[in-house]
PDB file of N, CA and C in Angstrom:
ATOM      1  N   UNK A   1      -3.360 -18.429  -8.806  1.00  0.00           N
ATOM      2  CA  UNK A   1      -2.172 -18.371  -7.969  1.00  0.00           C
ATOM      3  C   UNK A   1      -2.622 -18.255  -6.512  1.00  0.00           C
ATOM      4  N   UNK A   2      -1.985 -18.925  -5.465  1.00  0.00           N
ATOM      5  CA  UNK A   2      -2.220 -18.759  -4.170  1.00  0.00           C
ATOM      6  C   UNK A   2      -1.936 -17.458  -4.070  1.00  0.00           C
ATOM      7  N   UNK A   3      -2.705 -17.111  -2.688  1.00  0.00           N
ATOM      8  CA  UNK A   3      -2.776 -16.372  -1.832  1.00  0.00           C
ATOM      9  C   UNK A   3      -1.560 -15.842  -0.916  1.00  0.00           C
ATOM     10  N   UNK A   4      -1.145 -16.816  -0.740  1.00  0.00           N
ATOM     11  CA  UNK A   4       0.510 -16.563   0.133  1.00  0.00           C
ATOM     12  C   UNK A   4       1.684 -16.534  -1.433  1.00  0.00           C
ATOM     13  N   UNK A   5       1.712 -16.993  -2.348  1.00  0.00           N
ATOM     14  CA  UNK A   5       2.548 -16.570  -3.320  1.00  0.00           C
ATOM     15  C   UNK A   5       2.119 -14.903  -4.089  1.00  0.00           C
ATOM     16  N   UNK A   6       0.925 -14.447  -4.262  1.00  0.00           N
ATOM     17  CA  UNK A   6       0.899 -13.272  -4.206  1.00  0.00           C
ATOM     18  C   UNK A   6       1.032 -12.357  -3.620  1.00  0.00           C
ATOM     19  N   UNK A   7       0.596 -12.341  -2.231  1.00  0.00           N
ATOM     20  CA  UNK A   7       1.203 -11.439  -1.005  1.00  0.00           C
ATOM     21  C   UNK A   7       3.088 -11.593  -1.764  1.00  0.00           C
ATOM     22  N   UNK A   8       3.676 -12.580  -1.435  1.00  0.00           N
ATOM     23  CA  UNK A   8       5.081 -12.673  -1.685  1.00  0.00           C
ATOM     24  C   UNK A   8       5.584 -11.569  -2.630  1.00  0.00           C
ATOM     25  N   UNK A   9       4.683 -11.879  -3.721  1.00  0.00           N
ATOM     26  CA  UNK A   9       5.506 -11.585  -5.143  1.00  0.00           C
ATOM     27  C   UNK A   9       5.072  -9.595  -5.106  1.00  0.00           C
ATOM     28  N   UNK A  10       3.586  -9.194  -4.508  1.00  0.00           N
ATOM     29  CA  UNK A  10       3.436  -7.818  -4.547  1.00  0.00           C
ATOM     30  C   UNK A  10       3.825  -6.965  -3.335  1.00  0.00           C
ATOM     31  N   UNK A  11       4.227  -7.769  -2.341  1.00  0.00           N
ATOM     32  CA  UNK A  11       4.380  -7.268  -1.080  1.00  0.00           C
ATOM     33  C   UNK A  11       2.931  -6.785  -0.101  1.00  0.00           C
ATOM     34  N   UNK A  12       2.800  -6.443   0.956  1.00  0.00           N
ATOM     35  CA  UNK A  12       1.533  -6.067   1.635  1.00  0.00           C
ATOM     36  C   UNK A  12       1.774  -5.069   2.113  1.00  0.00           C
ATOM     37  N   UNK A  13       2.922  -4.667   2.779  1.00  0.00           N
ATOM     38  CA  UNK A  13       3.211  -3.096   3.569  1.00  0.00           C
ATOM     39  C   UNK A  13       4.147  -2.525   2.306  1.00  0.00           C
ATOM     40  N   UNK A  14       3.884  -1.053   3.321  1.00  0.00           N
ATOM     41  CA  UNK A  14       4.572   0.224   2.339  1.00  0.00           C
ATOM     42  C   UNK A  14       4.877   0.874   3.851  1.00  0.00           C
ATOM     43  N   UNK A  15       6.009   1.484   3.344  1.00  0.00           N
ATOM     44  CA  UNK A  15       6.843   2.875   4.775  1.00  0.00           C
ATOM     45  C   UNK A  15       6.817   3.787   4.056  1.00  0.00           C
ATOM     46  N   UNK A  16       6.423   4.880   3.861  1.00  0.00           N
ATOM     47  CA  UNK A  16       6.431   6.162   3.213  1.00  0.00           C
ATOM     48  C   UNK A  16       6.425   6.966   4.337  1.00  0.00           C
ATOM     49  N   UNK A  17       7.724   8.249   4.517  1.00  0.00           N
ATOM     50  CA  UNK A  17       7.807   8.999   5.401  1.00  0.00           C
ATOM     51  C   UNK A  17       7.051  10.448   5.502  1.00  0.00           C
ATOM     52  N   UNK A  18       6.682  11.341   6.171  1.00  0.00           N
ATOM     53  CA  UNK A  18       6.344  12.321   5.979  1.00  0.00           C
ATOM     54  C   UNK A  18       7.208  13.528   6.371  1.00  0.00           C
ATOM     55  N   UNK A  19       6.643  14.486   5.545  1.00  0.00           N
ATOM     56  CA  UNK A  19       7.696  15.695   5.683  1.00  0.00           C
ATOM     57  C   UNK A  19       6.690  16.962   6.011  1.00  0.00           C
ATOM     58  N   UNK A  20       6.572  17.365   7.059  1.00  0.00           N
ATOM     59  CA  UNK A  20       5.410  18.451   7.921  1.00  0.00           C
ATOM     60  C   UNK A  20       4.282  18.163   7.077  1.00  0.00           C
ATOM     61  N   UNK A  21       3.695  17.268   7.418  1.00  0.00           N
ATOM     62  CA  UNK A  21       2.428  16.194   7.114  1.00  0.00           C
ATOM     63  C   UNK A  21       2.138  16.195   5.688  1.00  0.00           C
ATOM     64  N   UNK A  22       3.143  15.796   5.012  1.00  0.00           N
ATOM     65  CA  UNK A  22       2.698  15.683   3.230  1.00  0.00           C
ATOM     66  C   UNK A  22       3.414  14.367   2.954  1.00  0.00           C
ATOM     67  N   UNK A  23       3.373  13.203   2.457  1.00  0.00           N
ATOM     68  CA  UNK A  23       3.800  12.258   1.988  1.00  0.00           C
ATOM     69  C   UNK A  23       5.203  12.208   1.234  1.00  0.00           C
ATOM     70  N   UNK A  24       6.571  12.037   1.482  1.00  0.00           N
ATOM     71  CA  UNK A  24       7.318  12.067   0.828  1.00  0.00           C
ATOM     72  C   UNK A  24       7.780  11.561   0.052  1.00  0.00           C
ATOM     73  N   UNK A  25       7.030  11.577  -1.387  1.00  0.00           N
ATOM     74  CA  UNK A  25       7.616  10.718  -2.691  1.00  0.00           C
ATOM     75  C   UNK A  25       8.465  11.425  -3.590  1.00  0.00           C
ATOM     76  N   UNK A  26       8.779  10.635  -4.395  1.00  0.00           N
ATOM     77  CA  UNK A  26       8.919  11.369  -5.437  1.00  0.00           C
ATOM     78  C   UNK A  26       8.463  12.141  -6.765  1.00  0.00           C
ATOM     79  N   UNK A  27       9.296  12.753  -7.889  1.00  0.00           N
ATOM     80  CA  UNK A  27       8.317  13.523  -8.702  1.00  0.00           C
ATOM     81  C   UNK A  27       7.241  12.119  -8.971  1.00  0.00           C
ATOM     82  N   UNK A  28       8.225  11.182  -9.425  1.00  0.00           N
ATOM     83  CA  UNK A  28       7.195  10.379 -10.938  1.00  0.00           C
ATOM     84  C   UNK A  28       6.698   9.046  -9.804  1.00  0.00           C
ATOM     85  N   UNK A  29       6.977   9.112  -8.390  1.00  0.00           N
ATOM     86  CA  UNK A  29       6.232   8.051  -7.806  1.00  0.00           C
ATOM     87  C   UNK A  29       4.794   8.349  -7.126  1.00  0.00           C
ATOM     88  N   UNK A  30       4.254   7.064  -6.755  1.00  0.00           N
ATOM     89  CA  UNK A  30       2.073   7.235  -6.459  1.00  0.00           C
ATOM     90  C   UNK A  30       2.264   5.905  -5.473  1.00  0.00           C
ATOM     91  N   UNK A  31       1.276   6.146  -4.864  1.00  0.00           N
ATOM     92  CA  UNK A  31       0.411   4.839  -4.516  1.00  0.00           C
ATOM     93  C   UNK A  31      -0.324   4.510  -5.040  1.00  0.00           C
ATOM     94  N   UNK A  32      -0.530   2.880  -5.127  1.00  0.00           N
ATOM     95  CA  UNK A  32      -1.435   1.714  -5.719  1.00  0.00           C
ATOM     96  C   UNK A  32      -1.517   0.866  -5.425  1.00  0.00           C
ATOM     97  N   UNK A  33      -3.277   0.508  -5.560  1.00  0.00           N
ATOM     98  CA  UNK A  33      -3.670  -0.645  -4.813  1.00  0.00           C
ATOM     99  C   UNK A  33      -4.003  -1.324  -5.607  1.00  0.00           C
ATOM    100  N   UNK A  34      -3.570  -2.454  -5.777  1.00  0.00           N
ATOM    101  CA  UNK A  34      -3.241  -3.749  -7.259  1.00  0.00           C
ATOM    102  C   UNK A  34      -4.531  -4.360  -6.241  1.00  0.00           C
ATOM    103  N   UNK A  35      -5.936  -5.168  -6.796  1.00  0.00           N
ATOM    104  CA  UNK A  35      -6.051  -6.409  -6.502  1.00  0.00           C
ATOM    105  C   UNK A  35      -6.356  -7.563  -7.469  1.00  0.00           C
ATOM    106  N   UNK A  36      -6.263  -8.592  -6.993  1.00  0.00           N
ATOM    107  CA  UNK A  36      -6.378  -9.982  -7.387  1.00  0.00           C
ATOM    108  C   UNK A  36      -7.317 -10.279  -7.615  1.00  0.00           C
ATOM    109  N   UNK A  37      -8.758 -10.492  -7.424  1.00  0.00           N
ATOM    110  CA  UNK A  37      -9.713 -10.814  -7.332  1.00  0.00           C
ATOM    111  C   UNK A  37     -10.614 -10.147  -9.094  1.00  0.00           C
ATOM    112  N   UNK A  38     -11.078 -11.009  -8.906  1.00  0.00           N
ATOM    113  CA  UNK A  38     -11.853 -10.963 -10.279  1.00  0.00           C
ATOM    114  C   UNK A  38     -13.482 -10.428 -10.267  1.00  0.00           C
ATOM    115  N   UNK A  39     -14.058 -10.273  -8.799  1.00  0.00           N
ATOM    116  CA  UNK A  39     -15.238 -10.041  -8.589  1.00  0.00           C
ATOM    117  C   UNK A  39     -14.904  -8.600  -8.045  1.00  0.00           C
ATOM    118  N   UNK A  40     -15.809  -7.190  -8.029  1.00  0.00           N
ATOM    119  CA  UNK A  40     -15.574  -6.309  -6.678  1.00  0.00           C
ATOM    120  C   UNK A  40     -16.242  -6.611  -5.742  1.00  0.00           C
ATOM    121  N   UNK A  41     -15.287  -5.889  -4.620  1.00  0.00           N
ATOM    122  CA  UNK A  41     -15.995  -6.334  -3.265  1.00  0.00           C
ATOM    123  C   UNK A  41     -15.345  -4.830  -2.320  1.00  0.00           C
ATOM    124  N   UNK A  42     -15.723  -5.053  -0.922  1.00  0.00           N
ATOM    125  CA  UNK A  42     -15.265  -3.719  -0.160  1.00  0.00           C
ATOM    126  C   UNK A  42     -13.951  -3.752   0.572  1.00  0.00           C
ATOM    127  N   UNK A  43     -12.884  -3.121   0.339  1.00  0.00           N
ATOM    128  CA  UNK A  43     -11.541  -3.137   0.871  1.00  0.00           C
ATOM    129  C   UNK A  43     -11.614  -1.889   2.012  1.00  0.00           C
ATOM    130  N   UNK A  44     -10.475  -3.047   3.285  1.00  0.00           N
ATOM    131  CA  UNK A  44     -10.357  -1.888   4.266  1.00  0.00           C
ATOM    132  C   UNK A  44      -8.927  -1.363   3.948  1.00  0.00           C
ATOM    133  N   UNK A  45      -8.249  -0.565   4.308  1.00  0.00           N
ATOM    134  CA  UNK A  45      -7.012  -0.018   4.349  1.00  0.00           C
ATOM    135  C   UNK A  45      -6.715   0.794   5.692  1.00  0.00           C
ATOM    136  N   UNK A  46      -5.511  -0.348   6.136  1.00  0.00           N
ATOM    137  CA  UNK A  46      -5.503   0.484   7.851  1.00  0.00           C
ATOM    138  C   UNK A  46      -4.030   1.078   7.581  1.00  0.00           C
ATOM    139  N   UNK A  47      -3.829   2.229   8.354  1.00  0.00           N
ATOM    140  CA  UNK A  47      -2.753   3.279   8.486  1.00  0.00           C
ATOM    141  C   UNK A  47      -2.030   2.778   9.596  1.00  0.00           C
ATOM    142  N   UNK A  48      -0.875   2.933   9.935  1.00  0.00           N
ATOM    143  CA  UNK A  48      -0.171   3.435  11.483  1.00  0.00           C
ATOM    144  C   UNK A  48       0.870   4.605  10.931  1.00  0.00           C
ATOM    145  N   UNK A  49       0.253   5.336  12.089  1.00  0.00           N
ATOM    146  CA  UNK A  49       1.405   7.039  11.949  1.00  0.00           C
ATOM    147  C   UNK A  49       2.312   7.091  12.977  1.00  0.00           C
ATOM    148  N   UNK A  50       3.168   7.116  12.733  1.00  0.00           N
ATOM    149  CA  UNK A  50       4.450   7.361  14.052  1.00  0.00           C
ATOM    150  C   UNK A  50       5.154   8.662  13.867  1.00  0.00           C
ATOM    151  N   UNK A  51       5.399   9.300  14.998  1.00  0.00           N
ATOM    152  CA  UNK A  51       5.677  10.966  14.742  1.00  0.00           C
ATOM    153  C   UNK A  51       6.172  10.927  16.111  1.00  0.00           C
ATOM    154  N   UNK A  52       6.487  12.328  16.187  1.00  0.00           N
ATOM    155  CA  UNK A  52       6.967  12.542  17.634  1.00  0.00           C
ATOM    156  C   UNK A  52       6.723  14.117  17.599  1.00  0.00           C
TER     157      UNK A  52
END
């Protein structure tokens, strides 16, 4: 499967808010990082924090 139809179908960003610096999910929700690739290799993962 292409590359631009997977981005599509898993999405690439996430907004998760924080609540006095702890991640606000829920009980039964997580983060996960699905990949595609059939070989391993080294993944970056970049943040942006917005606060005031």
């Amino acid at each position: 499967m292409p590359a631009h139809l997977r981005a599509t179908l898993t999405g690439i960003q996430l907004t998760i808010p924080l609540i006095e610096g702890q991640l606000a999910l829920g009980t039964w929700q997580g983060i996960y990082l699905f990949e595609h690739r059939r070989r391993p290799h080294r993944r970056q993962i970049a943040m942006h924090l917005l606060g005031s």
